[in-house]
Each structure stands twice: as structure tokens, then as C-alpha cells.
Protein backbone atom coordinates (compact mmCIF):
# COMPACT_ATOMS: atom_id res chain seq x y z
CA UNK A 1 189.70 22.30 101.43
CA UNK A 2 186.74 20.31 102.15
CA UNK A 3 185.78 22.69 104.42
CA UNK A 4 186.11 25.68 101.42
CA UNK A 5 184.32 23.50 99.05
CA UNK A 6 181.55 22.93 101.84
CA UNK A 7 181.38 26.87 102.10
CA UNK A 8 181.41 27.43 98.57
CA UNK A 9 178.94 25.33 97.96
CA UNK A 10 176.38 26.70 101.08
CA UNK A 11 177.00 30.15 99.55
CA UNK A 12 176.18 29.11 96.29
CA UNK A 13 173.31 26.93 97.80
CA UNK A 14 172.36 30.46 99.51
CA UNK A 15 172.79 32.05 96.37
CA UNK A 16 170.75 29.99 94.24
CA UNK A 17 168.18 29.99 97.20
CA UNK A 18 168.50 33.98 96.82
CA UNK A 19 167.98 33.62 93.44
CA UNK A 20 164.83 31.24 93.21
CA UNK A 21 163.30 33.76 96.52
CA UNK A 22 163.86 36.43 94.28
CA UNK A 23 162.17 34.98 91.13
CA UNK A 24 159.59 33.69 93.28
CA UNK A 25 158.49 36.79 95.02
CA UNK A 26 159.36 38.86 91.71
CA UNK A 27 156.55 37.06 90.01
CA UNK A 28 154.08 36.99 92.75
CA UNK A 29 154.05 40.28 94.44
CA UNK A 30 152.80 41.89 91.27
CA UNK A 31 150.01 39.03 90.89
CA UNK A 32 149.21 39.80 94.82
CA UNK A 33 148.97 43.59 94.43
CA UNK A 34 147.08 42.71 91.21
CA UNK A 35 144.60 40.40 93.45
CA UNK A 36 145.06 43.43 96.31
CA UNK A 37 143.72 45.90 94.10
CA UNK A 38 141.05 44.02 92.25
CA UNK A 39 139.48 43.31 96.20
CA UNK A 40 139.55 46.96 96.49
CA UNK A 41 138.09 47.89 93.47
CA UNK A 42 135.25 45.08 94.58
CA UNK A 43 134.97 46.37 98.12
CA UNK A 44 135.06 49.94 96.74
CA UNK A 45 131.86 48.75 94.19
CA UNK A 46 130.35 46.24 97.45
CA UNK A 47 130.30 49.73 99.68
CA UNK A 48 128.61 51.80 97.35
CA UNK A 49 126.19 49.10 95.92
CA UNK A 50 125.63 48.27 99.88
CA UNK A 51 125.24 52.29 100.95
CA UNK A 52 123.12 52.89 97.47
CA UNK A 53 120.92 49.69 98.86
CA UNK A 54 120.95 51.54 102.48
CA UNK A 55 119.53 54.72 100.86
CA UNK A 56 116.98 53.03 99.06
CA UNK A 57 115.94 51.03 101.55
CA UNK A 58 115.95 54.19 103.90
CA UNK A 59 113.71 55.87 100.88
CA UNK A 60 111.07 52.80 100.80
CA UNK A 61 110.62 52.99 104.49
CA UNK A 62 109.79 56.90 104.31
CA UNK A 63 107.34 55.62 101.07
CA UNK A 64 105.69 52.94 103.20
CA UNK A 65 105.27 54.59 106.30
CA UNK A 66 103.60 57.37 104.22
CA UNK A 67 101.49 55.09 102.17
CA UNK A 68 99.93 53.23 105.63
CA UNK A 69 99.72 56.96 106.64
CA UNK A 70 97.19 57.41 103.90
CA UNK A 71 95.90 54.02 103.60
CA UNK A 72 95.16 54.97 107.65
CA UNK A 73 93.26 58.36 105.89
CA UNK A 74 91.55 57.03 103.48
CA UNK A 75 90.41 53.94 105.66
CA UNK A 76 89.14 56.86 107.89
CA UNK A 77 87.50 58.92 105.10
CA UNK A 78 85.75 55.47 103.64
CA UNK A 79 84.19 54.73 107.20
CA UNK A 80 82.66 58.08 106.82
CA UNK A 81 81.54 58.21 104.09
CA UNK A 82 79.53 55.05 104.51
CA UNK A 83 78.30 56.68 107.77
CA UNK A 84 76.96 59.65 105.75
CA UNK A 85 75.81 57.22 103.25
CA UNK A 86 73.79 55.19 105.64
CA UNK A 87 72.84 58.14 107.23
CA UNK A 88 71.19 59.69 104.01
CA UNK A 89 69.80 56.20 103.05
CA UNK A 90 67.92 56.26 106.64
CA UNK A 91 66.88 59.72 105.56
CA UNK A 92 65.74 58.93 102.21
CA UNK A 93 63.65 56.14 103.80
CA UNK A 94 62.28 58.18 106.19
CA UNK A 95 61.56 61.09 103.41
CA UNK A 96 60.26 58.68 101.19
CA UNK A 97 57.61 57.21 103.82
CA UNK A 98 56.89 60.76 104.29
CA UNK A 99 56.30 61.01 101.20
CA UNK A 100 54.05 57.86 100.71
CA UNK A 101 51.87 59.03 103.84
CA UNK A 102 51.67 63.04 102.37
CA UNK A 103 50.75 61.50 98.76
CA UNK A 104 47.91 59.33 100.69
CA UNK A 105 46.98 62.10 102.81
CA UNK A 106 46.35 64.59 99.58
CA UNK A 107 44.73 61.87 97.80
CA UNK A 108 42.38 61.39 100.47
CA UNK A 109 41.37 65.16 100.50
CA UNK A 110 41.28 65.45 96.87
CA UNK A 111 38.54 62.76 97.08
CA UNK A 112 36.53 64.85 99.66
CA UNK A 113 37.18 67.88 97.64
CA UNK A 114 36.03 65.68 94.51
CA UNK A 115 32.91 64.49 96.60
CA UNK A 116 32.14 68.31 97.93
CA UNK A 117 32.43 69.65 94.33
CA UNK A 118 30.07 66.72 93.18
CA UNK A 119 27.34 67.86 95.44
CA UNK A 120 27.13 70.78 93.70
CA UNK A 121 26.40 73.42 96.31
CA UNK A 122 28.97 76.64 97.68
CA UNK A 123 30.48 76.21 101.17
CA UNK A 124 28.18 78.86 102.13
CA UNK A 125 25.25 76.44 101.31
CA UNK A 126 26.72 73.70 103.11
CA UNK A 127 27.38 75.97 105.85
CA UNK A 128 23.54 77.13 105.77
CA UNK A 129 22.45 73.12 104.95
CA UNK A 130 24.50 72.03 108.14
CA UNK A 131 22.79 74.89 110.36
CA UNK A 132 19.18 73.54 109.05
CA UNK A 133 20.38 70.32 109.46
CA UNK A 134 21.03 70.73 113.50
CA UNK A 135 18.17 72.93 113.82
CA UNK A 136 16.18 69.97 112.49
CA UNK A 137 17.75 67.81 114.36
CA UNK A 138 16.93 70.29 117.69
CA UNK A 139 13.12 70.43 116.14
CA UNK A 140 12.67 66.56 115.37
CA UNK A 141 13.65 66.00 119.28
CA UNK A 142 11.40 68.26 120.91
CA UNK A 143 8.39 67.08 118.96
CA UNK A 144 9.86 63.19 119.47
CA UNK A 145 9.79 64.80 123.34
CA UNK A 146 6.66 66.05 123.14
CA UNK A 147 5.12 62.93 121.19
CA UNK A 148 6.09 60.98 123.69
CA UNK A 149 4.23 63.02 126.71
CA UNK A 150 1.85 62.69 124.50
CA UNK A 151 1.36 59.32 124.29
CA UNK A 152 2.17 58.15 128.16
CA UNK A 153 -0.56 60.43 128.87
CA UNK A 154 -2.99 58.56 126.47
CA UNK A 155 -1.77 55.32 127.84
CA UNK A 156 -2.77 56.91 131.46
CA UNK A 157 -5.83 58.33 130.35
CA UNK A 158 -6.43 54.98 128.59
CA UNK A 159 -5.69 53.08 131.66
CA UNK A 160 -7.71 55.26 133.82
CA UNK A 161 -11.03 54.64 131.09
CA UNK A 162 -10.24 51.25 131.18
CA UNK A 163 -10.99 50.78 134.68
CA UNK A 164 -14.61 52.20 134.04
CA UNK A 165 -16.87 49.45 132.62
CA UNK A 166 -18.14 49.78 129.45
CA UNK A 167 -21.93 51.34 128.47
């Protein structure tokens, strides 16, 4: 009997173990699929934030290689246009000296023409005054020639009278 009661009482031990399981994993296997299903539902939302973040980033790489792509060209385009900016500044100089020089050079032969148109005469008199003037010129040397055979030979014929004593 002892024995029966011992049995009894392990089944109904078992039972009550049963029983308690059962309650136990009755109230927590809907709280775990609740938990089960909330992770997937964050997972679900992690993986699409995470491939959504992939994409963009993907996008922003495309956008920045592109923008040091231009920055590259327009880096490229700036360096020449300075070049052709220094190079028409060295021009301009160079026009502008140009300039300077042909502005000196026209005032210079406005004053001759000034001074020509002062004198008052055609070009065909000075033409005819420069002849004269060389002709002269020719003329005044020959006589200045001739003048001076003229006078060595009085200072021979004076040197040669000399030598006579005087009357």
C-alpha cells in the first residue's frame, strides 16, 4: 500500500508537473512567437533600411565620382583660361607699347609736317631750294678751291719778292 500511495502520489506529482509544463509553455510560446515575429518585422525593416542605405550610398559614389570628374574639367578649363588671359594681357602690353611708340612716331611727323607747312613753300620749291642749295654748296667749294691757289701762290710770289731787297 505504501508502495500504491508512493505511485499515486509520483503520478500525481507527474501530473501536476504536466500541468504547471503545460501552463508554463502555454503562456510563453505565444509571448516567444510574439518576440519571434516582432525580430522579424525589425530585421525585415533593418534589411531594407540597410539595402535603401546601400543604394544611396551606391548613388553618392556615382554623384561624387562625377562631381571630381568635373571639378577635374573645370580645374582644366580655369588653367586655360588664365593661360589665354595672360596670354592676351602680354598682347595687350605689347599692342599698347605699340601703340605708345606709333602715337610718338606720328607725333613726331606731324611736327615736321607742321614745321614744312610753316615754311611756307610747295615741295616742289623745296625740291628746287635743296638743288640750289647743293649746287651752292658745289660753287662755294670750287671758289674756296680756287681762293686758296690763289693765295699760296701770293704767299710764293710774296716770298720770292721778299728775298729781293727793297728800292
Amino acid at each position: 500500500m505504501l508502495l500504491r500511495i508512493a505511485l499515486i502520489l509520483a503520478i500525481l506529482a507527474g501530473f501536476g508537473t504536466a500541468g504547471v509544463a503545460y501552463y508554463e509553455f502555454s503562456t510563453q510560446i505565444p509571448r516567444i512567437q510574439n518576440q519571434r515575429d516582432t525580430e522579424k518585422v525589425l530585421k525585415d525593416t533593418e534589411i531594407t533600411a540597410h539595402n535603401k542605405t546601400k543604394a544611396e550610398l551606391k548613388k553618392t559614389q556615382g554623384d561624387l565620382a562625377q562631381t571630381q570628374q568635373e571639378l577635374s574639367d573645370t580645374k582644366s578649363e580655369r588653367d586655360k583660361a588664365l593661360a589665354r588671359a595672360d596670354a592676351q594681357a602680354k598682347r595687350a602690353d605689347e599692342l599698347d607699347s605699340k601703340l605708345s611708340k606709333a602715337n610718338a612716331d606720328l607725333q613726331d611727323s606731324q611736327n615736321e609736317v607742321a614745321a614744312y607747312k610753316a615754311s611756307g613753300l610747295s615741295a616742289d620749291e623745296v625740291v628746287k631750294l635743296n638743288k640750289n642749295y647743293l649746287d651752292a654748296r658745289k660753287a662755294i667749294a670750287a671758289v674756296t678751291g680756287e681762293r686758296d691757289l690763289w693765295n699760296r701762290k701770293k704767299a710764293t710770289r710774296t716770298n720770292n719778292l721778299s728775298s729781293f731787297p727793297p728800292t
